[in-house]
C-alpha atoms as a PDB file:
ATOM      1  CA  UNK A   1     -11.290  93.597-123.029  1.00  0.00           C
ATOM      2  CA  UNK A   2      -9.943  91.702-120.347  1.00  0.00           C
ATOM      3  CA  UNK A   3     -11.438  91.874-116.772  1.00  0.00           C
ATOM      4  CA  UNK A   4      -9.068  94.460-115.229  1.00  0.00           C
ATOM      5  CA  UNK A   5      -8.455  94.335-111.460  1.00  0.00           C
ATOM      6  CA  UNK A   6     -11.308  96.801-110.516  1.00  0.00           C
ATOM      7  CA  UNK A   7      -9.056  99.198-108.145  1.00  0.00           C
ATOM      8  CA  UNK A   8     -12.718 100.976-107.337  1.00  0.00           C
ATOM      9  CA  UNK A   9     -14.148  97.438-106.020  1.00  0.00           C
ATOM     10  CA  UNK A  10     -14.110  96.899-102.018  1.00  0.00           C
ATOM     11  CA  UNK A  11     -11.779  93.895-101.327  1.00  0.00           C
ATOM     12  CA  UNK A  12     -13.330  90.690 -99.146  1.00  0.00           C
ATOM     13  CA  UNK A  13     -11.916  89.894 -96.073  1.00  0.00           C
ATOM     14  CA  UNK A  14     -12.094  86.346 -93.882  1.00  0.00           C
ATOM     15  CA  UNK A  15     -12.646  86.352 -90.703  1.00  0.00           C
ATOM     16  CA  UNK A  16     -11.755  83.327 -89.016  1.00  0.00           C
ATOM     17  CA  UNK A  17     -12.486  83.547 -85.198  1.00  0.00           C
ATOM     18  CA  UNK A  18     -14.514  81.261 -82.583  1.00  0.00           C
ATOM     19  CA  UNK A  19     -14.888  83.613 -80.055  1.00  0.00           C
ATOM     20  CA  UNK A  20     -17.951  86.082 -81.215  1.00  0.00           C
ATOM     21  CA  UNK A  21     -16.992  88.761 -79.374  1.00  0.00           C
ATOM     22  CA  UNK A  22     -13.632  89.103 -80.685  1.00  0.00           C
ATOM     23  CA  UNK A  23     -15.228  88.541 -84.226  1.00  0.00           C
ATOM     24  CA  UNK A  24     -18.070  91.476 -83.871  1.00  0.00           C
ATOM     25  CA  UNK A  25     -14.817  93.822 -83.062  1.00  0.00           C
ATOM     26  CA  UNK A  26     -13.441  93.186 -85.834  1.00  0.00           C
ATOM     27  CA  UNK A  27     -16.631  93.519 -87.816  1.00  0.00           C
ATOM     28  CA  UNK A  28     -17.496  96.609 -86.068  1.00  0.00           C
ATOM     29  CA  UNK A  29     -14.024  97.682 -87.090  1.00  0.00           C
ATOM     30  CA  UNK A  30     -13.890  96.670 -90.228  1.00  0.00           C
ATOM     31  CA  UNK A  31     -17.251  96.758 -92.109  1.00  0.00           C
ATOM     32  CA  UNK A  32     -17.129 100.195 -93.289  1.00  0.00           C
ATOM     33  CA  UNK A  33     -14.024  99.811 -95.725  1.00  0.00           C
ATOM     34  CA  UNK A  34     -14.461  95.942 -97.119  1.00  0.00           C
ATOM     35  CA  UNK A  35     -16.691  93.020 -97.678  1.00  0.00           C
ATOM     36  CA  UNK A  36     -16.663  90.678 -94.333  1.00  0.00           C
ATOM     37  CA  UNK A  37     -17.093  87.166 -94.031  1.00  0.00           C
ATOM     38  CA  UNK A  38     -17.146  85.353 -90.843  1.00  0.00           C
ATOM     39  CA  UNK A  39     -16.630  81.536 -90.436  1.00  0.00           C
ATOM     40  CA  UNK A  40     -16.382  79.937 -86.603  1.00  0.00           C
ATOM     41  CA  UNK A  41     -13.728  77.444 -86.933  1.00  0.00           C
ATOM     42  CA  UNK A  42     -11.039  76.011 -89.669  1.00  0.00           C
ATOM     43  CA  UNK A  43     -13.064  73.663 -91.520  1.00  0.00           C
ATOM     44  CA  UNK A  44     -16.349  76.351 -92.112  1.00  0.00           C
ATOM     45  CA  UNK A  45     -13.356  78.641 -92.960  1.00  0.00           C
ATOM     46  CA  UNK A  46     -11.913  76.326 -95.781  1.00  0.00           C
ATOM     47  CA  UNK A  47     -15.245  75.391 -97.230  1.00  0.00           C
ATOM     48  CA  UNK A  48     -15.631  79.533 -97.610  1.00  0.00           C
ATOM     49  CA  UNK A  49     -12.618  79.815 -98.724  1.00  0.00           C
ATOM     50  CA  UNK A  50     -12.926  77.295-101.597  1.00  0.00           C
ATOM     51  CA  UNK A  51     -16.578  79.112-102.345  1.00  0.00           C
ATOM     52  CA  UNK A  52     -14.897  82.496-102.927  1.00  0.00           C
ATOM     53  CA  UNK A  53     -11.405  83.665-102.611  1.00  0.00           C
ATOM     54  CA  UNK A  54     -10.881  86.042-100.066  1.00  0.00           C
ATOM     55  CA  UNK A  55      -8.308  88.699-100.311  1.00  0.00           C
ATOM     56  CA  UNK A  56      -6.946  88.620 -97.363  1.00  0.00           C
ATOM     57  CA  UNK A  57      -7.643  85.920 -94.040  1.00  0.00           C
ATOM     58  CA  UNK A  58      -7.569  87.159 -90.750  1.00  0.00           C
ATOM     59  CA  UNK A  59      -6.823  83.749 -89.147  1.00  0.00           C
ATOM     60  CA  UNK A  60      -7.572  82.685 -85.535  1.00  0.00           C
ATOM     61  CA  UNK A  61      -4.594  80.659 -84.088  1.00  0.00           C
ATOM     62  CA  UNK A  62      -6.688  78.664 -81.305  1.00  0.00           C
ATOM     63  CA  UNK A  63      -9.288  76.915 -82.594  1.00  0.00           C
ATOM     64  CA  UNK A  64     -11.528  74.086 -81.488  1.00  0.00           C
ATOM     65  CA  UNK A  65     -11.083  70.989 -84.077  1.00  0.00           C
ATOM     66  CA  UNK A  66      -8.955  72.755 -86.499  1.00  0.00           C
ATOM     67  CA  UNK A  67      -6.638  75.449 -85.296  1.00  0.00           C
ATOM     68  CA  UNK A  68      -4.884  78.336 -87.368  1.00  0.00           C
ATOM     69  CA  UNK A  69      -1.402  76.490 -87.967  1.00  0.00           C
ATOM     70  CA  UNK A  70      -3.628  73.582 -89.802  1.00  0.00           C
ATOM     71  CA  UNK A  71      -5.861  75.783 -91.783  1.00  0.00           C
ATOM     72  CA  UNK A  72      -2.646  77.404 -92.729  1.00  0.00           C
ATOM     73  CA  UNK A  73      -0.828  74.930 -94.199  1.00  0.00           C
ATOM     74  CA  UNK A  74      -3.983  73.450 -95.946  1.00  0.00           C
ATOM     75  CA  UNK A  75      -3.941  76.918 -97.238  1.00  0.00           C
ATOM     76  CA  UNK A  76       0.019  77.101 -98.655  1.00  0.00           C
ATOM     77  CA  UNK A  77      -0.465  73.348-100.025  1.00  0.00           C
ATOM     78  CA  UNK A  78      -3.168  74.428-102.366  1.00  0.00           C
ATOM     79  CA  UNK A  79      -1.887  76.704-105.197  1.00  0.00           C
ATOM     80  CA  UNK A  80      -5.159  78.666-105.726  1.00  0.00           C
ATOM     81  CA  UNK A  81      -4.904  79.912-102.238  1.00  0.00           C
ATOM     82  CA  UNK A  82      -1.285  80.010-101.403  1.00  0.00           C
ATOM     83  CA  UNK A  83      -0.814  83.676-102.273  1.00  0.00           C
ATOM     84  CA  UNK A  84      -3.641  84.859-100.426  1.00  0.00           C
ATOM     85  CA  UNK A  85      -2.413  86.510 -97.194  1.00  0.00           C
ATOM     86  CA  UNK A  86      -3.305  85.426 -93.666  1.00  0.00           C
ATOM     87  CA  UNK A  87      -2.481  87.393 -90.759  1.00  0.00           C
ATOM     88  CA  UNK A  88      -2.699  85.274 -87.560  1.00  0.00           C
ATOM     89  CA  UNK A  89      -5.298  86.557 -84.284  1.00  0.00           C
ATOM     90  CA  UNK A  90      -3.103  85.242 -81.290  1.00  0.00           C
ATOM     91  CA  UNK A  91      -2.912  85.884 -77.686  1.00  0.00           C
ATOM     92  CA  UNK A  92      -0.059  83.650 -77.506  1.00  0.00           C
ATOM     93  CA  UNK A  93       3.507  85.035 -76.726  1.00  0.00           C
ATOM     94  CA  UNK A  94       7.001  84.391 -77.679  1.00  0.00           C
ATOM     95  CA  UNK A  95       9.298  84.498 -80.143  1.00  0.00           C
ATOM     96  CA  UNK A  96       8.785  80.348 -81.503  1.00  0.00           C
ATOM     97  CA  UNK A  97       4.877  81.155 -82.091  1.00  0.00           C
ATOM     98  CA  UNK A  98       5.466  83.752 -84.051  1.00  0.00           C
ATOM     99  CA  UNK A  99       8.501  82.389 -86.120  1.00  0.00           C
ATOM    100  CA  UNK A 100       6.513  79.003 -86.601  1.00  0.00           C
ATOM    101  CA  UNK A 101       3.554  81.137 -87.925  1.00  0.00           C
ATOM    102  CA  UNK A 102       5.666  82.688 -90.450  1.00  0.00           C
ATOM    103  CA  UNK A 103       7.522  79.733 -91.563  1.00  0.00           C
ATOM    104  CA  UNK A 104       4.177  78.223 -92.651  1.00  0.00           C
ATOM    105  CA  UNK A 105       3.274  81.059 -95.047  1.00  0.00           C
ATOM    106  CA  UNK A 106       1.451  84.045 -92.437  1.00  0.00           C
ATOM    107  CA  UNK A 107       2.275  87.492 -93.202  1.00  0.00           C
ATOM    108  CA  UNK A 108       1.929  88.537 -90.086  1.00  0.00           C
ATOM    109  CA  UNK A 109       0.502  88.895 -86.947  1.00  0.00           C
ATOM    110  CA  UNK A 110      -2.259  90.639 -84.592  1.00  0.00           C
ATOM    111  CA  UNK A 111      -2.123  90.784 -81.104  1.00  0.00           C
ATOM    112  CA  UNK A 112      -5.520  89.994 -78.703  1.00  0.00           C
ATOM    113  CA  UNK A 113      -6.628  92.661 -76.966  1.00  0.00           C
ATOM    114  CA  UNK A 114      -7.390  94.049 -80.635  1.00  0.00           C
ATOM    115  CA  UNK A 115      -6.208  97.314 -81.152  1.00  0.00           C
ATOM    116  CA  UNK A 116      -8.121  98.410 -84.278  1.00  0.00           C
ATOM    117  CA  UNK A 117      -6.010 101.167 -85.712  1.00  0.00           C
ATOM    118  CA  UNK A 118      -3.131  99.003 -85.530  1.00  0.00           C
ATOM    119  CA  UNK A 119      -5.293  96.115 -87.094  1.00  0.00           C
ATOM    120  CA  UNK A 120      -7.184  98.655 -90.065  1.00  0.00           C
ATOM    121  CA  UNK A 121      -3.283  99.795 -90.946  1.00  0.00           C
ATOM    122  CA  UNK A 122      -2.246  96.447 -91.094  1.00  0.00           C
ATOM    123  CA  UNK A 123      -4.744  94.989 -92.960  1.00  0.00           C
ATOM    124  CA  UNK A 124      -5.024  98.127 -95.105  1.00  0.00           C
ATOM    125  CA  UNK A 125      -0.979  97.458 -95.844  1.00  0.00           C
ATOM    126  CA  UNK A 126      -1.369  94.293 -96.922  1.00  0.00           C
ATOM    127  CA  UNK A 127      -4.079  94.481 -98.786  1.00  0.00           C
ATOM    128  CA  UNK A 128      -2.293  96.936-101.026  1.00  0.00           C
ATOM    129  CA  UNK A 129       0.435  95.004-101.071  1.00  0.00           C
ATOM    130  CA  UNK A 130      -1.907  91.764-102.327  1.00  0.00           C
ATOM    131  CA  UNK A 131      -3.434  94.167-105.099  1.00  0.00           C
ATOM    132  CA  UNK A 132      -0.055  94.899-106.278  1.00  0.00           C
ATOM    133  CA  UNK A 133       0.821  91.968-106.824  1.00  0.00           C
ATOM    134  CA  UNK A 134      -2.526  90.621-108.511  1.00  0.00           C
ATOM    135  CA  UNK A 135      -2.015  93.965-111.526  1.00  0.00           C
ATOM    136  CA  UNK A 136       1.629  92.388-111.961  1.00  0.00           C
ATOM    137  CA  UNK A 137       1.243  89.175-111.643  1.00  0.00           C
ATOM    138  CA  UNK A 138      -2.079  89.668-113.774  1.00  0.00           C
ATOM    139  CA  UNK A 139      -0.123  91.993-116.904  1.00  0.00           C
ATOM    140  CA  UNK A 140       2.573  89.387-116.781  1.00  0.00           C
ATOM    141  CA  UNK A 141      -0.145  86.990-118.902  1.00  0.00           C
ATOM    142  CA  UNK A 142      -1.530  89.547-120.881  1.00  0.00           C
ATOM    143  CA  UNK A 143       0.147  90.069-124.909  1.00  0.00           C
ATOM    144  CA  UNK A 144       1.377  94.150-124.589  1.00  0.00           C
ATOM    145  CA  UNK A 145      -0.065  94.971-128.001  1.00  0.00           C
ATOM    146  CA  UNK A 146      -3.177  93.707-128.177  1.00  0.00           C
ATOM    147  CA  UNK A 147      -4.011  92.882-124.479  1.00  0.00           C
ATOM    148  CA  UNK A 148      -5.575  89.386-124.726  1.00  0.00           C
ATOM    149  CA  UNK A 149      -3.873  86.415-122.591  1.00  0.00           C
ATOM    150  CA  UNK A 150      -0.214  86.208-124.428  1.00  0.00           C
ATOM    151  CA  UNK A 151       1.494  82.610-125.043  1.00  0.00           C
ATOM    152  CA  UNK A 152       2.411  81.993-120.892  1.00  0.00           C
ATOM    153  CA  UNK A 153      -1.543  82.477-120.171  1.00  0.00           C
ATOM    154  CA  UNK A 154      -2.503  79.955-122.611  1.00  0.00           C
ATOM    155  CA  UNK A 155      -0.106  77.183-121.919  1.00  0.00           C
ATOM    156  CA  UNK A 156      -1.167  77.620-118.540  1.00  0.00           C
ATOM    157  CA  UNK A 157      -4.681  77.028-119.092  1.00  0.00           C
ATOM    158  CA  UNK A 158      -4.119  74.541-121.569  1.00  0.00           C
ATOM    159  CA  UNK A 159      -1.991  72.610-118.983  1.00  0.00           C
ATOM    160  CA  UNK A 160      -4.759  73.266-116.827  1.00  0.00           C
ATOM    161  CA  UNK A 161      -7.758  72.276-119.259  1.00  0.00           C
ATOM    162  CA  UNK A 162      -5.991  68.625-120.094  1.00  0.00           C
ATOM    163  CA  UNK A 163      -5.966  67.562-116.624  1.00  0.00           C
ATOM    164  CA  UNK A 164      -9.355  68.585-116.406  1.00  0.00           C
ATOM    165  CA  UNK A 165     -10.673  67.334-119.594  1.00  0.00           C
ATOM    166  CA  UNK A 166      -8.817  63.789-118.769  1.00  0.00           C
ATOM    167  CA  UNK A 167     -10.398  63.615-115.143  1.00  0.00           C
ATOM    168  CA  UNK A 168     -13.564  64.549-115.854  1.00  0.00           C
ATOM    169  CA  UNK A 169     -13.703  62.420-119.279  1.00  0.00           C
ATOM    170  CA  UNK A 170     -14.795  65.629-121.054  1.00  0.00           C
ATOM    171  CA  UNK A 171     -13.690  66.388-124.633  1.00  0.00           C
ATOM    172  CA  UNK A 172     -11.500  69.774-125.127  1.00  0.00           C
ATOM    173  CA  UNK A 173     -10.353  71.162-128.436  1.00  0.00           C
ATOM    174  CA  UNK A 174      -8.080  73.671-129.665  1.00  0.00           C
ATOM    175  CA  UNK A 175      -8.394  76.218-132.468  1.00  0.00           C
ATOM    176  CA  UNK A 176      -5.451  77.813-133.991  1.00  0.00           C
ATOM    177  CA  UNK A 177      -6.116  80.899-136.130  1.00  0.00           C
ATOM    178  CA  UNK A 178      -3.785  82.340-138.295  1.00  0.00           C
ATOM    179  CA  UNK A 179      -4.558  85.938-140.677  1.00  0.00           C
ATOM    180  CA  UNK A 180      -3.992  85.797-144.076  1.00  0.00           C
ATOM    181  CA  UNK A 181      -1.440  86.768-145.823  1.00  0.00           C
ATOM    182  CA  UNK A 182      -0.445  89.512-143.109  1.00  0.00           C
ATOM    183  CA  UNK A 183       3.220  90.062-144.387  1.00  0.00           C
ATOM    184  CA  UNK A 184       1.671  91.287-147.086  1.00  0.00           C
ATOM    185  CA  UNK A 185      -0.885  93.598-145.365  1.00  0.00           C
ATOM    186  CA  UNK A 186       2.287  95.295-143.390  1.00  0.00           C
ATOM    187  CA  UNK A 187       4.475  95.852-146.381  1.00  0.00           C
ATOM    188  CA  UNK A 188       1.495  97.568-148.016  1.00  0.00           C
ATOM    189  CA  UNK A 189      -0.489  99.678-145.417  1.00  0.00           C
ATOM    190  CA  UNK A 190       2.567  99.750-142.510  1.00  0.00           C
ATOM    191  CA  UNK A 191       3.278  98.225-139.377  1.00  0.00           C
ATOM    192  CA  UNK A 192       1.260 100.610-137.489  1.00  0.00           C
ATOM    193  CA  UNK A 193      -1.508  99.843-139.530  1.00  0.00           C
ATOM    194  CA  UNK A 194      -0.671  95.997-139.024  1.00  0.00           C
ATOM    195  CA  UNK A 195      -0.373  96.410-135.367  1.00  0.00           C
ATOM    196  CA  UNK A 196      -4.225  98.433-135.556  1.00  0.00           C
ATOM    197  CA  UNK A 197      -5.797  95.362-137.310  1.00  0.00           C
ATOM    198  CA  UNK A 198      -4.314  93.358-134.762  1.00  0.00           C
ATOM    199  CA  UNK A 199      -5.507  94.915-131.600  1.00  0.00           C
ATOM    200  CA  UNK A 200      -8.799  94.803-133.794  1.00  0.00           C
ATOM    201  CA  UNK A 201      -8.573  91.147-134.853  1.00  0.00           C
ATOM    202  CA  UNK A 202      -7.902  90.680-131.067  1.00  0.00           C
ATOM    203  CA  UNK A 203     -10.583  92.539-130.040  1.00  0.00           C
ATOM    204  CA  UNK A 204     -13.365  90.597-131.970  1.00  0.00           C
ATOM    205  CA  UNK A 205     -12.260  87.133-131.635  1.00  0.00           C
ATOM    206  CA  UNK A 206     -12.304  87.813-127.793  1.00  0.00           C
ATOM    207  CA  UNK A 207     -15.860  89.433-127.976  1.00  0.00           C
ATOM    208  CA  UNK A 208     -16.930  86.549-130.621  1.00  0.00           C
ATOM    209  CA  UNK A 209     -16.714  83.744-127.753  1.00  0.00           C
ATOM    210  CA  UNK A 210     -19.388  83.319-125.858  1.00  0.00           C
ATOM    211  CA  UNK A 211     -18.400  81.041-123.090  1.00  0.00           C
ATOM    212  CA  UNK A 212     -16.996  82.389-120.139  1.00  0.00           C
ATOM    213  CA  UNK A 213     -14.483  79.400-119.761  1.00  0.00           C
ATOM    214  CA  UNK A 214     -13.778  79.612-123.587  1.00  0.00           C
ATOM    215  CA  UNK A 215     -10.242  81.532-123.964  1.00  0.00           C
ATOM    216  CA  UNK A 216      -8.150  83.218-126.784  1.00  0.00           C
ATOM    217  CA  UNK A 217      -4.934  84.123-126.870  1.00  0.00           C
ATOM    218  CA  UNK A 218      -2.423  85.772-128.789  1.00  0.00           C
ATOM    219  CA  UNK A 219       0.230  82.635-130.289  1.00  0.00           C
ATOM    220  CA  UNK A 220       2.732  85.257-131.703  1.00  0.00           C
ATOM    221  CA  UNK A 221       2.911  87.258-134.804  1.00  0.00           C
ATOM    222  CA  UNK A 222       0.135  87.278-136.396  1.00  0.00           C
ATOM    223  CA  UNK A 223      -0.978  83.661-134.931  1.00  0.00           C
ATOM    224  CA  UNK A 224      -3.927  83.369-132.135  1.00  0.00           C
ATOM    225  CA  UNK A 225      -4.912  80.424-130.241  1.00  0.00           C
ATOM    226  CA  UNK A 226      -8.190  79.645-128.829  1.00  0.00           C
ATOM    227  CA  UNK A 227      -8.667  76.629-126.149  1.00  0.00           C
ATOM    228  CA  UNK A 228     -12.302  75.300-126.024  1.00  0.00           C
ATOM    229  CA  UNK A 229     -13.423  73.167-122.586  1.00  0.00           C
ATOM    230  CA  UNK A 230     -16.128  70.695-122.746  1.00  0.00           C
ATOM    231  CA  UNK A 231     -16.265  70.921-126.852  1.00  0.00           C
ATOM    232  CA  UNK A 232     -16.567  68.250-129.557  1.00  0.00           C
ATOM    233  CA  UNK A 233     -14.990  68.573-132.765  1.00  0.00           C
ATOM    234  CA  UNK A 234     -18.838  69.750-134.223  1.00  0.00           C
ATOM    235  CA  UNK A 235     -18.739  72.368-131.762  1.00  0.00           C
ATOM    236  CA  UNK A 236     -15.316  73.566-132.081  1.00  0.00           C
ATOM    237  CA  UNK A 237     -15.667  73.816-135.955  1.00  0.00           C
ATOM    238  CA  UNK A 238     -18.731  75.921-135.412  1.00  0.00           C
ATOM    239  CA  UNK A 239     -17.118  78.262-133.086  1.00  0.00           C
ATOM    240  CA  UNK A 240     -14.374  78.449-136.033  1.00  0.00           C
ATOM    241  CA  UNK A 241     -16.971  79.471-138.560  1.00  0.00           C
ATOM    242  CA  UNK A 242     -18.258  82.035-135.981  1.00  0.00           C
ATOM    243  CA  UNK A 243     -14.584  83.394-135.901  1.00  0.00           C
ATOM    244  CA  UNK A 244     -13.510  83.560-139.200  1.00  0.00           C
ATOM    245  CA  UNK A 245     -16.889  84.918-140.590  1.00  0.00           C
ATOM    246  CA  UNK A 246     -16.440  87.948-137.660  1.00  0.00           C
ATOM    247  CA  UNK A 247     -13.260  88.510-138.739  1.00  0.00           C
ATOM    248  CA  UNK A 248     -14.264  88.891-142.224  1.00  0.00           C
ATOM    249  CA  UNK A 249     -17.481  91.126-140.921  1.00  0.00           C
ATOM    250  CA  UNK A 250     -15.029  93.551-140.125  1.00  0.00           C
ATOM    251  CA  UNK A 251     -14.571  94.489-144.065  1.00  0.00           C
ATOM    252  CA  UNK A 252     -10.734  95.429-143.413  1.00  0.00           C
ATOM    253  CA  UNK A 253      -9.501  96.240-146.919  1.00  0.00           C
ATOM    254  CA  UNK A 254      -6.585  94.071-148.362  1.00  0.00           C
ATOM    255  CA  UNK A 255      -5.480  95.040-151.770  1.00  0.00           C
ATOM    256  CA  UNK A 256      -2.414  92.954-151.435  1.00  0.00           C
ATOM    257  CA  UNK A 257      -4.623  89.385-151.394  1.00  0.00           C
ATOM    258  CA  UNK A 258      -5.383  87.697-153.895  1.00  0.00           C
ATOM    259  CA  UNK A 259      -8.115  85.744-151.838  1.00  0.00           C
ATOM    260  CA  UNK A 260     -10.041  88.697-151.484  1.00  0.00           C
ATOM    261  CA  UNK A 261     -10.098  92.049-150.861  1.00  0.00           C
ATOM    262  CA  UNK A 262     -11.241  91.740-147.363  1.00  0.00           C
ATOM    263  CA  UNK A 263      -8.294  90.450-144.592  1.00  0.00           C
ATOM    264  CA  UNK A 264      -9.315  86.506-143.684  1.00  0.00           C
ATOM    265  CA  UNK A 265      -7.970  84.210-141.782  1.00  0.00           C
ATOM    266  CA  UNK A 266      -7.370  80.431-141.809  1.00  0.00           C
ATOM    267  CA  UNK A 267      -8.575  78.113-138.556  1.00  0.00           C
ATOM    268  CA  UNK A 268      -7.248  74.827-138.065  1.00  0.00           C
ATOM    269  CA  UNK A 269      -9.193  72.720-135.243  1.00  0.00           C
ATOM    270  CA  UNK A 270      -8.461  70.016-133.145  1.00  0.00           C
ATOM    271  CA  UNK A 271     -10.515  68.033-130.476  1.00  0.00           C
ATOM    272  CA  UNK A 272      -9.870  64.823-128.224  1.00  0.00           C
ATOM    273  CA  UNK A 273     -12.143  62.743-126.198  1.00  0.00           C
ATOM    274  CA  UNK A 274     -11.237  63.345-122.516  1.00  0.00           C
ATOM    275  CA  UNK A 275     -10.426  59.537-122.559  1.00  0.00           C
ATOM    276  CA  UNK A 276      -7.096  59.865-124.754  1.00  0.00           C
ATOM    277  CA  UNK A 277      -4.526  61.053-123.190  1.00  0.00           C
ATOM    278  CA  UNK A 278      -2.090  61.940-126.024  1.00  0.00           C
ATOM    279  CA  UNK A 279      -5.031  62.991-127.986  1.00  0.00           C
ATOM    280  CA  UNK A 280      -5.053  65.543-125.692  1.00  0.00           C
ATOM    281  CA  UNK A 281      -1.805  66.281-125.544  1.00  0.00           C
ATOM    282  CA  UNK A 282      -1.433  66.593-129.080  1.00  0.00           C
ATOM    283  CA  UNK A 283      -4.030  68.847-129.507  1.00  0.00           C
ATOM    284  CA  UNK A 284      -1.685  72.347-130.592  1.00  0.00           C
ATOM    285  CA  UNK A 285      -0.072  70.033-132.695  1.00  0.00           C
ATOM    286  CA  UNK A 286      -2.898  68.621-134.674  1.00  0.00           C
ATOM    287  CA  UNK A 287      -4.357  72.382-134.806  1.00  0.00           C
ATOM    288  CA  UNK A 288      -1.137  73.282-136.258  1.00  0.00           C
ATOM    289  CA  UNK A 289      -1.269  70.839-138.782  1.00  0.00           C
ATOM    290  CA  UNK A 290      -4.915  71.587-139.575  1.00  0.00           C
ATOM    291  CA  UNK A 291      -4.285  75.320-140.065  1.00  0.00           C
ATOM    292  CA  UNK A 292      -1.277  74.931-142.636  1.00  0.00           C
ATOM    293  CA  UNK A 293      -4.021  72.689-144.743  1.00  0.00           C
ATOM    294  CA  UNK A 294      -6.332  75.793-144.445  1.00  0.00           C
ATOM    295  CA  UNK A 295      -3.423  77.925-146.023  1.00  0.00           C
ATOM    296  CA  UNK A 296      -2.621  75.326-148.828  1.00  0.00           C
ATOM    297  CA  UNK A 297      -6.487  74.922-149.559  1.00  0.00           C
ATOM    298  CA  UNK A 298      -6.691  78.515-150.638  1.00  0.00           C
ATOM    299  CA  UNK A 299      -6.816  79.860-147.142  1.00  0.00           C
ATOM    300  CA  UNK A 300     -10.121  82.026-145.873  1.00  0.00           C
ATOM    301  CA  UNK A 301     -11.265  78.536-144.469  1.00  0.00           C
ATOM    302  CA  UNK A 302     -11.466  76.297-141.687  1.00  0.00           C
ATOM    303  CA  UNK A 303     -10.203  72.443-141.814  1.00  0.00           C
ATOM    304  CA  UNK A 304     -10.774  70.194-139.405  1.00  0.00           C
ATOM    305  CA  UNK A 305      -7.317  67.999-138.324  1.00  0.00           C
ATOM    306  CA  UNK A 306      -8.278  64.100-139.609  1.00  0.00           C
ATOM    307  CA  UNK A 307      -5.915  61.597-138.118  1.00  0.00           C
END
C-alpha cells in the first residue's frame, strides 16, 4: 500500500561544480550507475535542490558567489535536506578544512585530481548507507500490522498540516473513524480474524482517498485517523460517506451486531478555517467528540462535530 523505497530505482545524484571539466569527469564517471544533475554554483544548486531531493550532493568547496561551506550550512539548517549527504570536491589541504567541513554536517570528502574508483566506492558507500537509513527511518512511521502511517506519522503531518493550513489561510479537517462494535467481532470470529479485517479495513480506506496529500493512519486498536489538507467541512463529510460506505462494500459478515450484519464503522469529522488557530488545534479533539455521537446515534454513521 504504501510507496516502498524502490531498492530497483537508480538513486539521483548533485553535482555541484563550477569548473566543467571537473564536472564532465564526474559525469563521465558516474552516469552509468545513477541519475546526474549538474548545477554551476551554490545558489543554482539550492534552487535544484529544493525542486527535487537529491540523494546524495557531491559539493564543490570553491565556488564563485556561494561556496560549499555556505551551501552547506543552508543545507543542515533546513530539516528536509539535513539528512541528505554531501561529500565535499576540494583541492584544499590540511587538517582545519577538512575538520571544519565535517563539523558543518559533510560526510566526507574527495580529493581533486579525481580519482574515480575511489570516488564510485565512496559515493556507492554512502549511498547505501543513505538508503538504509530512509527503509528505517521510513518503517519507523508505518503501523506493523496493517502497514499504513501508525500514530508518530500522523501527528507529524498533522503538526505539519496546521502550520500550513494557518499560513496559507486554507481550511484542514480531520476524520476519525472508529469500527463497530469490533470487541465483539474478535470474541466471535478470533483475533486473527480481527487482525485480517483490519489489514483489510486498512487497506480500503487507504485506496478510498483520492488525494495524494490526503493521509490515513492507523489511531490504535481498532481506531483510524484520516487528516484532510485544503478541505471544508462539506468536503470532509463527503470523503466520510465515501469511507464508511467502502467499508461497508466490503460485505464482512458480523453476526455479533446488532446494527447489521455487515461490520460498519462510525466517522466523526472536524474542520477549521485556516484563520483559527485553536480551531485548528482542536481539530482531533472535536473529531473525537464527533465520533462518540456517531456511536450513541446508533453507530454505522457519520456526524459532523457542531460547536
Amino acid at each position: 500500500m504504501l510507496d516502498d523505497l524502490d531498492l530497483g530505482r537508480r538513486q539521483n545524484v548533485l553535482i555541484v561544480e563550477d569548473v566543467k571539466l571537473n564536472a564532465q569527469i564526474l559525469v563521465n564517471a558516474l552516469q552509468d550507475e545513477y541519475d546526474l544533475r549538474v548545477a554551476s554554483n551554490g545558489v543554482e544548486a539550492l534552487a535544484m535542490v529544493r525542486e527535487q531531493l537529491p540523494d546524495l550532493i557531491l559539493l564543490d568547496i570553491v565556488m564563485p558567489e556561494m561556496d560549499g561551506y555556505a551551501v552547506c550550512a543552508a543545507l543542515q539548517a533546513d530539516h528536509n535536506t539535513r539528512d541528505i549527504p554531501i561529500l565535499f570536491l576540494t583541492a584544499l589541504e590540511g587538517d582545519k578544512n577538512e575538520a571544519y567541513g565535517i563539523e558543518l554536517g559533510a560526510m566526507d570528502y574527495i580529493r581533486k585530481p579525481f580519482n574515480v574508483p575511489i570516488v564510485k566506492a565512496k559515493i556507492r558507500n554512502h549511498l547505501e548507507l543513505k538508503r538504509y537509513k530512509d527503509i528505517l527511518k521510513r518503517d519507523s512511521r508505518i503501523d506493523g500490522l496493517t502497514r499504513i502511517p501508525n500514530r508518530r506519522r500522523f501527528d507529524e503531518a498533522y503538526s505539519e498540516e496546521v502550520s500550513r493550513a494557518l499560513r496559507n489561510k486554507t481550511p484542514l479537517a480531520v476524520l476519525m473513524i472508529d469500527l463497530d462494535l469490533f470487541k465483539a467481532y474478535n470474541d466471535t470470529y478470533g483475533h486473527l480474524q480481527g487482525d485480517d479485517v483490519l489489514k483489510l479495513v486498512a487497506r480500503t480506506l487507504y485506496n478510498t482517498l483520492q488525494r495524494p496529500g490526503d493521509l490515513i493512519a492507523r489511531w490504535g486498536g481498532e481506531e483510524f485517523v484520516a487528516l484532510l489538507p485544503q478541505t471544508a467541512l462539506n468536503g470532509a463529510w463527503q470523503v466520510a460517506e465515501r469511507l464508511r460506505l467502502a467499508i461497508y462494500d466490503l460485505q464482512i459478515p458480523h453476526e455479533a451486531s446488532p446494527i447489521d450484519r455487515y461490520l460498519t464503522i462510525s466517522v466523526g469529522v472536524a474542520s477549521a478555517d485556516g484563520s483559527d488557530r485553536s480551531a485548528c488545534e482542536e481539530l482531533l479533539q472535536r473529531a473525537d467528540e464527533a465520533v462518540y455521537c456517531a456511536k450513541k446515534r446508533g453507530r454505522n454513521t457519520t456526524v459532523v462535530y457542531e460547536s
